[in-house]
ModelCIF file with pLDDT and N, C-alpha, C, O atoms, coordinates in Angstrom:
data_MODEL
#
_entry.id   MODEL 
#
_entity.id                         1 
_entity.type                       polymer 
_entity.pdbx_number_of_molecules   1 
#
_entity_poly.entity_id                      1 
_entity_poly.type                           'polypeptide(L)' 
_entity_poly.nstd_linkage                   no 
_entity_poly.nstd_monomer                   no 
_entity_poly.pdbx_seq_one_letter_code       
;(UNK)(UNK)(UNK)(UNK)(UNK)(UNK)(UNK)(UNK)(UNK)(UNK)(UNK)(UNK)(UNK)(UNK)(UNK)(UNK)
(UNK)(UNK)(UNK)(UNK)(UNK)(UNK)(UNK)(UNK)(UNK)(UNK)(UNK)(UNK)(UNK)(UNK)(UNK)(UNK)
(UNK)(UNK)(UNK)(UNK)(UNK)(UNK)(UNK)(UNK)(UNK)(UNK)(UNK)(UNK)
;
_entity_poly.pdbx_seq_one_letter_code_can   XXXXXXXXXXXXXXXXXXXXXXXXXXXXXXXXXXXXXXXXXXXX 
_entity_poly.pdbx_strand_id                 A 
#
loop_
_entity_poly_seq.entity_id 
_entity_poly_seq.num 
_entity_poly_seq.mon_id 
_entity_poly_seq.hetero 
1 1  UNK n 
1 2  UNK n 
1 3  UNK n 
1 4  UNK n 
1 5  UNK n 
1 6  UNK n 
1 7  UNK n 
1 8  UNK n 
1 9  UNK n 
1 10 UNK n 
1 11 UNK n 
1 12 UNK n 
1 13 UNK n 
1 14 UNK n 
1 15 UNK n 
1 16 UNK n 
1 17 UNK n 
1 18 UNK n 
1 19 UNK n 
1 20 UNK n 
1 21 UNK n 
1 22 UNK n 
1 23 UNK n 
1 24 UNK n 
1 25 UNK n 
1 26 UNK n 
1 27 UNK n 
1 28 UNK n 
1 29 UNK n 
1 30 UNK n 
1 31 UNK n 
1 32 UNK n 
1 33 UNK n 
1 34 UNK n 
1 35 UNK n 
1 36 UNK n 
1 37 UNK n 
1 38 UNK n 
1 39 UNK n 
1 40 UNK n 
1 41 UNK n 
1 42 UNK n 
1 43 UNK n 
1 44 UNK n 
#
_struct_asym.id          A 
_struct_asym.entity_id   1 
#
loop_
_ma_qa_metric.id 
_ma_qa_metric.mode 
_ma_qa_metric.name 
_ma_qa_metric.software_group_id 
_ma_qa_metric.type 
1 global pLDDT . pLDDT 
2 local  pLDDT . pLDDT 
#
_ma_qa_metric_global.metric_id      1 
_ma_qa_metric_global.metric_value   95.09 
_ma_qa_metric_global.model_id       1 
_ma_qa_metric_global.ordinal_id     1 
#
loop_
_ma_qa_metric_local.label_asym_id 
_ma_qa_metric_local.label_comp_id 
_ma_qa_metric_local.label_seq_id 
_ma_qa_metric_local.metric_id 
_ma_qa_metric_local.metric_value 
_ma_qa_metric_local.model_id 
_ma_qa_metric_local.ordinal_id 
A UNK 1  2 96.00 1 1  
A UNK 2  2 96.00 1 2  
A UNK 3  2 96.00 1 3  
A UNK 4  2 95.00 1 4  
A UNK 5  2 94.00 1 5  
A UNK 6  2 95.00 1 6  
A UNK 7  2 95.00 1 7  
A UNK 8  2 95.00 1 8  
A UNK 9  2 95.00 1 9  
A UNK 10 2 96.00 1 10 
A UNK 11 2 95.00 1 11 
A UNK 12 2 95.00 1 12 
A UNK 13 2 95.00 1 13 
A UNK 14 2 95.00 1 14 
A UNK 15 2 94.00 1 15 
A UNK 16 2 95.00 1 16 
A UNK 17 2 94.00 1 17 
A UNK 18 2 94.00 1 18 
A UNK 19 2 93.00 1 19 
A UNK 20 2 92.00 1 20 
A UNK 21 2 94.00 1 21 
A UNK 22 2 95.00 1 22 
A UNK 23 2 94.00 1 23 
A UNK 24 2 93.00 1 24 
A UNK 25 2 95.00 1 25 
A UNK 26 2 95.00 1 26 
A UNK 27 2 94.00 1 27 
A UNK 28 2 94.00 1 28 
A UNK 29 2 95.00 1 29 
A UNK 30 2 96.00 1 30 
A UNK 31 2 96.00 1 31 
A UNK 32 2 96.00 1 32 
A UNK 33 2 97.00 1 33 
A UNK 34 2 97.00 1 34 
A UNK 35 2 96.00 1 35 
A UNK 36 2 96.00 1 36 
A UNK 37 2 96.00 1 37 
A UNK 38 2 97.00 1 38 
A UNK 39 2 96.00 1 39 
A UNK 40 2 96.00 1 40 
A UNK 41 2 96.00 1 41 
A UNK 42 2 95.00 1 42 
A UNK 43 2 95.00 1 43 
A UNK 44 2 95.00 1 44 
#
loop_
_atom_site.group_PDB 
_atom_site.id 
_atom_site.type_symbol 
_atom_site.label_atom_id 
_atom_site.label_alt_id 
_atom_site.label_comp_id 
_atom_site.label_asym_id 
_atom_site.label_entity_id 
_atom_site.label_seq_id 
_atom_site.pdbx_PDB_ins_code 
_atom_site.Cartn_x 
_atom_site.Cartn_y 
_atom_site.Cartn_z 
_atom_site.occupancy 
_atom_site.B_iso_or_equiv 
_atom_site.pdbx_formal_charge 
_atom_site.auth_seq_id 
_atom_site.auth_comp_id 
_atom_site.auth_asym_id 
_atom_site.auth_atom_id 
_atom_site.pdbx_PDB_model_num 
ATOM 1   N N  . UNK A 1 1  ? 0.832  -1.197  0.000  1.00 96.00 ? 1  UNK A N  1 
ATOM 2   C CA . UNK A 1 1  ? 0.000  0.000   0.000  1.00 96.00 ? 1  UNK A CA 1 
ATOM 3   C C  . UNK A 1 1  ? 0.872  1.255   0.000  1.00 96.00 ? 1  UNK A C  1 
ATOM 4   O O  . UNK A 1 1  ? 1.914  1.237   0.655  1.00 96.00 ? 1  UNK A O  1 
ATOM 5   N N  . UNK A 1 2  ? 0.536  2.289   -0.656 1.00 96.00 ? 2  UNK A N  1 
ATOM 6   C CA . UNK A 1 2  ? 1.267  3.675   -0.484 1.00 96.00 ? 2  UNK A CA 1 
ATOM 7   C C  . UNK A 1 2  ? 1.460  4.106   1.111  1.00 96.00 ? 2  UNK A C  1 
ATOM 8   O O  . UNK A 1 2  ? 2.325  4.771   1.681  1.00 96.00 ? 2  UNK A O  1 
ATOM 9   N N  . UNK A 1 3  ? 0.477  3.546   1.491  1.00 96.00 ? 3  UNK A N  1 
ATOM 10  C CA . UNK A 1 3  ? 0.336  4.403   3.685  1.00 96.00 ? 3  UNK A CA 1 
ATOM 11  C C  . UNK A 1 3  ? 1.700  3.392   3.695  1.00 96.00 ? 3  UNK A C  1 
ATOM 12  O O  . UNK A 1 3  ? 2.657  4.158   3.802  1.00 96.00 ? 3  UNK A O  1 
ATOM 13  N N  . UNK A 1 4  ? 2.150  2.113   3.633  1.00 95.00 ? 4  UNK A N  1 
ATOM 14  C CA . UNK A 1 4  ? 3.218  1.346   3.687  1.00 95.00 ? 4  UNK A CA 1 
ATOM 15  C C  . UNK A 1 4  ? 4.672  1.737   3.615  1.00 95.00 ? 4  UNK A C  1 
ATOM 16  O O  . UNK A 1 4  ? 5.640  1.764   4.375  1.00 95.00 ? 4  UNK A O  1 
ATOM 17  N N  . UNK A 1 5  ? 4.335  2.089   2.104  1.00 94.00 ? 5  UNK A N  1 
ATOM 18  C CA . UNK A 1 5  ? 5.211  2.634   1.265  1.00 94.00 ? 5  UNK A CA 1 
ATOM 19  C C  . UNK A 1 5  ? 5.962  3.836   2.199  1.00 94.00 ? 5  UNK A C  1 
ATOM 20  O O  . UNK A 1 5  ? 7.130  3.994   2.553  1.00 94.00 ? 5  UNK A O  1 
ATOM 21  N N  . UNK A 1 6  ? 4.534  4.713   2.454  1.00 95.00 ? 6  UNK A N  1 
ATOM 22  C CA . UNK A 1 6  ? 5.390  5.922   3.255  1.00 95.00 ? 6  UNK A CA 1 
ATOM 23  C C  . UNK A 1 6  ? 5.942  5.926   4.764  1.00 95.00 ? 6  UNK A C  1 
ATOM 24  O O  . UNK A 1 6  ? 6.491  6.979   5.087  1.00 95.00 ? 6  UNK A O  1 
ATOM 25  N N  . UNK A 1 7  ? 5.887  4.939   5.719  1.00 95.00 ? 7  UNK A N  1 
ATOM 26  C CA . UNK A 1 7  ? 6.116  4.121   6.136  1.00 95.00 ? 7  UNK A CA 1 
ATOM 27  C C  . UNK A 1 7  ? 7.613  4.005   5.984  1.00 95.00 ? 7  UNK A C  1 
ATOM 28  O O  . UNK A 1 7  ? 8.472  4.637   6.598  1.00 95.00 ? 7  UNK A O  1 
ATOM 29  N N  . UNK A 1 8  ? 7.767  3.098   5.071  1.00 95.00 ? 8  UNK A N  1 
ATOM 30  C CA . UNK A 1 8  ? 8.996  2.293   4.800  1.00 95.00 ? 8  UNK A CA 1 
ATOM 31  C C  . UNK A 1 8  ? 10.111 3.436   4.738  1.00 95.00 ? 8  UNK A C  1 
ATOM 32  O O  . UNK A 1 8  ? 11.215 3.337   5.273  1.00 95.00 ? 8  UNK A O  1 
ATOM 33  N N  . UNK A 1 9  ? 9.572  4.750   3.862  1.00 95.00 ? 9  UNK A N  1 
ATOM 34  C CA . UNK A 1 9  ? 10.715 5.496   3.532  1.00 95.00 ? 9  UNK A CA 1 
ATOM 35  C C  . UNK A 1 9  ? 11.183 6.165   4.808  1.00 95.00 ? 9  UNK A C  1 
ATOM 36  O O  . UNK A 1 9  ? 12.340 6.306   5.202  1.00 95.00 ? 9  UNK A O  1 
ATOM 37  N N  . UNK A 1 10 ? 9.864  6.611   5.464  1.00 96.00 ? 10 UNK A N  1 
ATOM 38  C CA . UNK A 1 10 ? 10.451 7.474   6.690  1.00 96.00 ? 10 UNK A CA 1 
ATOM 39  C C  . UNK A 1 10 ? 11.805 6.658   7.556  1.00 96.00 ? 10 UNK A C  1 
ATOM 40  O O  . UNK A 1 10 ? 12.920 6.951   7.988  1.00 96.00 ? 10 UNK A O  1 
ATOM 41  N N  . UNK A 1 11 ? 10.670 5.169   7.461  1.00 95.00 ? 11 UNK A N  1 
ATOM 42  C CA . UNK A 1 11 ? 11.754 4.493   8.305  1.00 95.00 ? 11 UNK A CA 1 
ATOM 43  C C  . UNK A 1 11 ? 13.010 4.151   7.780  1.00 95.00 ? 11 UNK A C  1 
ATOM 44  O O  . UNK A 1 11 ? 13.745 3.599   8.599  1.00 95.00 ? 11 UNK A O  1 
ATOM 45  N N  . UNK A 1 12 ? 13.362 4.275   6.929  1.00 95.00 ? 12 UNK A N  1 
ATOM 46  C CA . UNK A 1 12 ? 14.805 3.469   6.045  1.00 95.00 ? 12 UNK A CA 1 
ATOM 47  C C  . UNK A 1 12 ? 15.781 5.310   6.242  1.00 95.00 ? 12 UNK A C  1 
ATOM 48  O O  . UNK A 1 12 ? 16.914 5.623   5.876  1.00 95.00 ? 12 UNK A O  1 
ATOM 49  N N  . UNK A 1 13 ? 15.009 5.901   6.753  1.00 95.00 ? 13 UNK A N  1 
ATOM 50  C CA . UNK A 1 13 ? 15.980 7.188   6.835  1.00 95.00 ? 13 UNK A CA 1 
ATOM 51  C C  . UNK A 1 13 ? 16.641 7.269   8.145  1.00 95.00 ? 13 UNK A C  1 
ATOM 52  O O  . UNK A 1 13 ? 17.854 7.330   8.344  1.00 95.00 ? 13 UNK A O  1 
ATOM 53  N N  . UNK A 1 14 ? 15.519 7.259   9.175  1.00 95.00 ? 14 UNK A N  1 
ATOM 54  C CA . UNK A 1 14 ? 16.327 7.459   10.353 1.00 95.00 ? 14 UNK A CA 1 
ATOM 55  C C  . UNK A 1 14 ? 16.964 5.738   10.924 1.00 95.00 ? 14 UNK A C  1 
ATOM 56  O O  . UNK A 1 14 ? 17.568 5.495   11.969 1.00 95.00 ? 14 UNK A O  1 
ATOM 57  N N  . UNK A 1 15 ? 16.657 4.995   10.078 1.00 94.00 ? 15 UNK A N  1 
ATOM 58  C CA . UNK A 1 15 ? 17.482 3.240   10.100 1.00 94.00 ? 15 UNK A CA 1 
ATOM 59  C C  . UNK A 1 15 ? 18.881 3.261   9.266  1.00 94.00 ? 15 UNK A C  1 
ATOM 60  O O  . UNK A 1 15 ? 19.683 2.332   9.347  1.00 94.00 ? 15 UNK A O  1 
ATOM 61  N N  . UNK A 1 16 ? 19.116 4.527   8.375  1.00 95.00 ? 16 UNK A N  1 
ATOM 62  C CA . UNK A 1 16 ? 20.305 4.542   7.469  1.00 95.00 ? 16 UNK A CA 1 
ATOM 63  C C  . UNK A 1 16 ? 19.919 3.318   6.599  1.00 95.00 ? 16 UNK A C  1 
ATOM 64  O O  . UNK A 1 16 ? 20.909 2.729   6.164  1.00 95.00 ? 16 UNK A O  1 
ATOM 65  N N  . UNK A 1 17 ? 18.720 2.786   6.235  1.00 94.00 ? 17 UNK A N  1 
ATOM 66  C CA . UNK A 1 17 ? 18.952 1.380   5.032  1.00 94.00 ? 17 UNK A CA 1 
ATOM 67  C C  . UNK A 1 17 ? 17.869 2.406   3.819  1.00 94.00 ? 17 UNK A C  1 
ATOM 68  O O  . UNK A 1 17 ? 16.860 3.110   3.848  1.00 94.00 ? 17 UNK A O  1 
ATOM 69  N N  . UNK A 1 18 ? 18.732 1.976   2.992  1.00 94.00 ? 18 UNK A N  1 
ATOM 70  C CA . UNK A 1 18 ? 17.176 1.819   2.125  1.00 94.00 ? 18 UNK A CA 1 
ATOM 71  C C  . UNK A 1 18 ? 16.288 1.667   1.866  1.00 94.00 ? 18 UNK A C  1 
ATOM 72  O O  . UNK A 1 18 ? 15.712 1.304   2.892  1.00 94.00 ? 18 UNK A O  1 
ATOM 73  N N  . UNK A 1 19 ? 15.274 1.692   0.672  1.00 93.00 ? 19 UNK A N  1 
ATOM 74  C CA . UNK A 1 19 ? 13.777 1.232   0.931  1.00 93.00 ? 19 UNK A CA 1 
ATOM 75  C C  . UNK A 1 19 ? 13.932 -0.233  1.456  1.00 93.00 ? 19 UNK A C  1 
ATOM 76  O O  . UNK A 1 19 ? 13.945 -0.723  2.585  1.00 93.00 ? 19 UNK A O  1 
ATOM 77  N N  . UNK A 1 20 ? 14.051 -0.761  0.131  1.00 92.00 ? 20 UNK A N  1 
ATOM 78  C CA . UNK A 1 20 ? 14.564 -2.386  0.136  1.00 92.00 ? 20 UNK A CA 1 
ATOM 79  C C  . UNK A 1 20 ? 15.238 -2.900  1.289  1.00 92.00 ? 20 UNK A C  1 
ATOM 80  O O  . UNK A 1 20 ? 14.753 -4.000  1.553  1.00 92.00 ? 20 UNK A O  1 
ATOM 81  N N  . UNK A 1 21 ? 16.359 -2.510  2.278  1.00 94.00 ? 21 UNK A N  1 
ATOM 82  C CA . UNK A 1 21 ? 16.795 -3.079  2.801  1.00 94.00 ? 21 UNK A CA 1 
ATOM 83  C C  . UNK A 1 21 ? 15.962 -3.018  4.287  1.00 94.00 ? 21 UNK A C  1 
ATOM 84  O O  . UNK A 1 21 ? 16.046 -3.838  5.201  1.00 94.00 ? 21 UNK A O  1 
ATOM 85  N N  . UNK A 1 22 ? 15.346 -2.102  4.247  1.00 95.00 ? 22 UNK A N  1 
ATOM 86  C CA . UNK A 1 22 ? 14.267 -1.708  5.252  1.00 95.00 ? 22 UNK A CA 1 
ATOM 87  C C  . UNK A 1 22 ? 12.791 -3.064  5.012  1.00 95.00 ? 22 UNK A C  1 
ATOM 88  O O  . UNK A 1 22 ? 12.343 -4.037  5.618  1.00 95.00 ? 22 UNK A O  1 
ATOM 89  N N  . UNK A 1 23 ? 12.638 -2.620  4.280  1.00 94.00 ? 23 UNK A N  1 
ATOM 90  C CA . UNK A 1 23 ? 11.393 -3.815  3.962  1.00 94.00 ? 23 UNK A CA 1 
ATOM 91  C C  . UNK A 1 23 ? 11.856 -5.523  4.087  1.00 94.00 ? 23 UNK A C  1 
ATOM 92  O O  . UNK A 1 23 ? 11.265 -6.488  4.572  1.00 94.00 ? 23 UNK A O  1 
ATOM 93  N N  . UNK A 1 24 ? 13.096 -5.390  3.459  1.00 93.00 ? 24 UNK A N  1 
ATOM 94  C CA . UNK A 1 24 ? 13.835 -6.806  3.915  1.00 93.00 ? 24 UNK A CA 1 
ATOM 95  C C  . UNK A 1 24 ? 13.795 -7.313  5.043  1.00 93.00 ? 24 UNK A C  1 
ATOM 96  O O  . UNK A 1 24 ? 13.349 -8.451  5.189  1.00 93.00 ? 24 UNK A O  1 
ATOM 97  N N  . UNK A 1 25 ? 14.273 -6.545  6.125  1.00 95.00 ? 25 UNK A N  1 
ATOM 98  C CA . UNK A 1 25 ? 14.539 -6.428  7.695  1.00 95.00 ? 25 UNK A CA 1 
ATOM 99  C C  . UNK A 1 25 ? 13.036 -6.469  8.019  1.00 95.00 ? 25 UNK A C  1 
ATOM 100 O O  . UNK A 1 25 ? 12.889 -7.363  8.853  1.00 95.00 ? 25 UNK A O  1 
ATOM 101 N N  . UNK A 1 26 ? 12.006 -5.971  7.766  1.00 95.00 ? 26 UNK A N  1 
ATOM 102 C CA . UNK A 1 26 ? 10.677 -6.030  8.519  1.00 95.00 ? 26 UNK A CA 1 
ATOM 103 C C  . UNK A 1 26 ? 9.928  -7.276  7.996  1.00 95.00 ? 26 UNK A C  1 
ATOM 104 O O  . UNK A 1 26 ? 8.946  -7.676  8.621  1.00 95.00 ? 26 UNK A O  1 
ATOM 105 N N  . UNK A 1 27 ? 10.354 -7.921  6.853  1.00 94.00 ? 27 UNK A N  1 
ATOM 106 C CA . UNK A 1 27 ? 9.692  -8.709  6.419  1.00 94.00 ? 27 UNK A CA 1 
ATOM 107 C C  . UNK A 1 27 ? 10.554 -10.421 7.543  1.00 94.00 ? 27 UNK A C  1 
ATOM 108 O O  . UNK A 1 27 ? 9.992  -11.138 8.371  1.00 94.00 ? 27 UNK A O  1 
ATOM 109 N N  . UNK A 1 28 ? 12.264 -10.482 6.933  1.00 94.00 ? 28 UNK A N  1 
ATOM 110 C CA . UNK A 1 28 ? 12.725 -11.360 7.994  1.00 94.00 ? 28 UNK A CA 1 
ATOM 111 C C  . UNK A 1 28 ? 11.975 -11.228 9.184  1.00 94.00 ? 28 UNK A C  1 
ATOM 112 O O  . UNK A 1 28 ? 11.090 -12.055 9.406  1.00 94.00 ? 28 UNK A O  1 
ATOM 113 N N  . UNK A 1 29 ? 12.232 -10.167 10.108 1.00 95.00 ? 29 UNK A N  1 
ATOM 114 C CA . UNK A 1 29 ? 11.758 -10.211 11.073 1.00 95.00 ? 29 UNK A CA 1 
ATOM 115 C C  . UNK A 1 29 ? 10.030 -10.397 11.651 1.00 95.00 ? 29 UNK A C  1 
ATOM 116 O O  . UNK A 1 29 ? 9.529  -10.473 12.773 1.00 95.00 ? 29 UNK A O  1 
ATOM 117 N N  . UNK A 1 30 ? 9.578  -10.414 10.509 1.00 96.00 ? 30 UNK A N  1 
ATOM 118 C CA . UNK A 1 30 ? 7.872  -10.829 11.021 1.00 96.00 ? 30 UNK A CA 1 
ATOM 119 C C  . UNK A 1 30 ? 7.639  -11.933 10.750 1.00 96.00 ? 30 UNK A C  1 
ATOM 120 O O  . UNK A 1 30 ? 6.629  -12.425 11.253 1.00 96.00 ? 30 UNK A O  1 
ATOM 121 N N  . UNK A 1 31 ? 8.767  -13.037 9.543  1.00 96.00 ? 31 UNK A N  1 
ATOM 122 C CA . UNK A 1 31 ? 8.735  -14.181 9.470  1.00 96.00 ? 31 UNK A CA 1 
ATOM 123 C C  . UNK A 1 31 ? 9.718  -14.785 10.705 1.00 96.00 ? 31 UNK A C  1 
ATOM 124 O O  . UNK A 1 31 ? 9.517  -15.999 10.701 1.00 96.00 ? 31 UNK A O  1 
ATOM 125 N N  . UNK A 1 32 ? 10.468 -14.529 11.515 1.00 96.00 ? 32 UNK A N  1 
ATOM 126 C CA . UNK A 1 32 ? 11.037 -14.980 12.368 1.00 96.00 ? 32 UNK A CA 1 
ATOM 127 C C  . UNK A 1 32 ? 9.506  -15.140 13.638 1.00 96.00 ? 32 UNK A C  1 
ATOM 128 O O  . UNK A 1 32 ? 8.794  -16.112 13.887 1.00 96.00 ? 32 UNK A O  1 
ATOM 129 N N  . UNK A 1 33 ? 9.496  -13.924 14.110 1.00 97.00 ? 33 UNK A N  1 
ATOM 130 C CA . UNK A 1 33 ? 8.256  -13.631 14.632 1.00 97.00 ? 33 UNK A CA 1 
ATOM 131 C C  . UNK A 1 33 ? 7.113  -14.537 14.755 1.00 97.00 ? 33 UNK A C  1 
ATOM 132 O O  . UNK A 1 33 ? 6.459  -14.658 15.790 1.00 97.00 ? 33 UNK A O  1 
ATOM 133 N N  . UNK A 1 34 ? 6.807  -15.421 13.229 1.00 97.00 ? 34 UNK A N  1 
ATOM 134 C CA . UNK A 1 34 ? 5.813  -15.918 13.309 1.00 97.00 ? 34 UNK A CA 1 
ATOM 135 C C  . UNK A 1 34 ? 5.833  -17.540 13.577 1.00 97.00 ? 34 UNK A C  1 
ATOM 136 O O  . UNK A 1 34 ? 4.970  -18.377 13.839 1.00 97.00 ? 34 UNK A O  1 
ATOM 137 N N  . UNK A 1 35 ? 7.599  -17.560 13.331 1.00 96.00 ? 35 UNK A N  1 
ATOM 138 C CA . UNK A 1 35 ? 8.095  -18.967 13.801 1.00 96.00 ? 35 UNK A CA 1 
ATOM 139 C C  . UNK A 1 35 ? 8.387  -19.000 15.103 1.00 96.00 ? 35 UNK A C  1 
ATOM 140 O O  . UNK A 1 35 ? 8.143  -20.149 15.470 1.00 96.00 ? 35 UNK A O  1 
ATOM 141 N N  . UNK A 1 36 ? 8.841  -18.259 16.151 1.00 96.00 ? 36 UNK A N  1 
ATOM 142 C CA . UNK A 1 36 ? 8.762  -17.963 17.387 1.00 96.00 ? 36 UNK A CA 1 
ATOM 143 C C  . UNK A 1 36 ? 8.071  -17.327 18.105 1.00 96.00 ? 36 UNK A C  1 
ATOM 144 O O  . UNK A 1 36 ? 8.688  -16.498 18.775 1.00 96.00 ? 36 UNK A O  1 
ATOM 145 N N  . UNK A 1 37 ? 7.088  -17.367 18.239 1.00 96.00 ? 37 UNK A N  1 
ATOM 146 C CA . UNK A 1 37 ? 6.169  -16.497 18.873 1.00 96.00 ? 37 UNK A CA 1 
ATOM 147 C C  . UNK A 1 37 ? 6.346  -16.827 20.520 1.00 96.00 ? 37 UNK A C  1 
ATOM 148 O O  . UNK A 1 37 ? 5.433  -16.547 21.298 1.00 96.00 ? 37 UNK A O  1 
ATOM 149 N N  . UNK A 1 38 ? 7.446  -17.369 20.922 1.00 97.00 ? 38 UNK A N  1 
ATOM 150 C CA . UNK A 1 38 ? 8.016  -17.021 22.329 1.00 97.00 ? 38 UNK A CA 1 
ATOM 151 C C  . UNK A 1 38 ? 8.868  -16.507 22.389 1.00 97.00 ? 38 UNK A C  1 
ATOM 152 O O  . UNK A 1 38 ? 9.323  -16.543 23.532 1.00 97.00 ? 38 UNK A O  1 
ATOM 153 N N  . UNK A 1 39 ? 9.850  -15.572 21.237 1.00 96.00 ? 39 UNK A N  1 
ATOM 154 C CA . UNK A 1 39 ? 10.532 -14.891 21.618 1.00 96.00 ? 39 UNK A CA 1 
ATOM 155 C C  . UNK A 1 39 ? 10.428 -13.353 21.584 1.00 96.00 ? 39 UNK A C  1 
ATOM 156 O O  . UNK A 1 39 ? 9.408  -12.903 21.062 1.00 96.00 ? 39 UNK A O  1 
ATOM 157 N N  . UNK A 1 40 ? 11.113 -12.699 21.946 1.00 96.00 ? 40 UNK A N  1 
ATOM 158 C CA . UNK A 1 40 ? 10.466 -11.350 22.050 1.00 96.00 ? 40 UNK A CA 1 
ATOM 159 C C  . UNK A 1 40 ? 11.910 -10.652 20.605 1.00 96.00 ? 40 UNK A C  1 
ATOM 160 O O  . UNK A 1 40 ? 12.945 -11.096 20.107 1.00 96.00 ? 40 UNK A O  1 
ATOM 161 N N  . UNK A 1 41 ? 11.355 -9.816  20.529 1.00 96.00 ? 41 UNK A N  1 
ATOM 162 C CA . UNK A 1 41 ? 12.556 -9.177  19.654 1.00 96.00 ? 41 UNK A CA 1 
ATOM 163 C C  . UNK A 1 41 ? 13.797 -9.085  19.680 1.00 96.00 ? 41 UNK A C  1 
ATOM 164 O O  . UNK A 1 41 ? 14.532 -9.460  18.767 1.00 96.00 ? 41 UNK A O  1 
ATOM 165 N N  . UNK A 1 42 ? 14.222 -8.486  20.915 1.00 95.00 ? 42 UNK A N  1 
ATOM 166 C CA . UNK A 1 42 ? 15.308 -8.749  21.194 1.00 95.00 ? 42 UNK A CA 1 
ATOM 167 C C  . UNK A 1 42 ? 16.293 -9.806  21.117 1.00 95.00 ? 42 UNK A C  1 
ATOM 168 O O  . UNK A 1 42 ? 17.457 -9.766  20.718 1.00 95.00 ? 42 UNK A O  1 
ATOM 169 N N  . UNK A 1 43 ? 15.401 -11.032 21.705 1.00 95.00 ? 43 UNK A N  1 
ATOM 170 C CA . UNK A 1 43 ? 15.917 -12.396 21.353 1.00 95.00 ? 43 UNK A CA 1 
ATOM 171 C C  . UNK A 1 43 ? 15.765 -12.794 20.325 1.00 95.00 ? 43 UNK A C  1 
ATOM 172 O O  . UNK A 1 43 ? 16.394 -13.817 20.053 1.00 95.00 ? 43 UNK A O  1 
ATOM 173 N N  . UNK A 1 44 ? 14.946 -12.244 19.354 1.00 95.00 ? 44 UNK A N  1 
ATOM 174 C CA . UNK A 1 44 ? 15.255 -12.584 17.902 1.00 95.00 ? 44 UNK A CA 1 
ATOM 175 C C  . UNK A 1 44 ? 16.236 -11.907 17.207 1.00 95.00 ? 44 UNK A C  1 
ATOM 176 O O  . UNK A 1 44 ? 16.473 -12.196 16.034 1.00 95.00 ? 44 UNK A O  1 
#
């Protein structure tokens, strides 16, 4: 979605990544997330 999209950019600025490498990182991490759902972030 564009609301996503804008999203992604804000965040890939103050993260120093790119769009892509930003969306990469949120995507790993919500598939980690959904394989551990006892760990908390950190520990992931």
């Amino acid at each position: 979605s564009d609301e996503l999209h804008e999203e992604l950019r804000a965040t890939c600025q103050v993260m120093s990544r790119s769009i892509n490498s930003q969306a990469e990182f949120w995507i790993k991490m919500g598939r980690l997330a959904e394989l551990n759902p006892d760990k908390t972030f950190t520990q992931l």
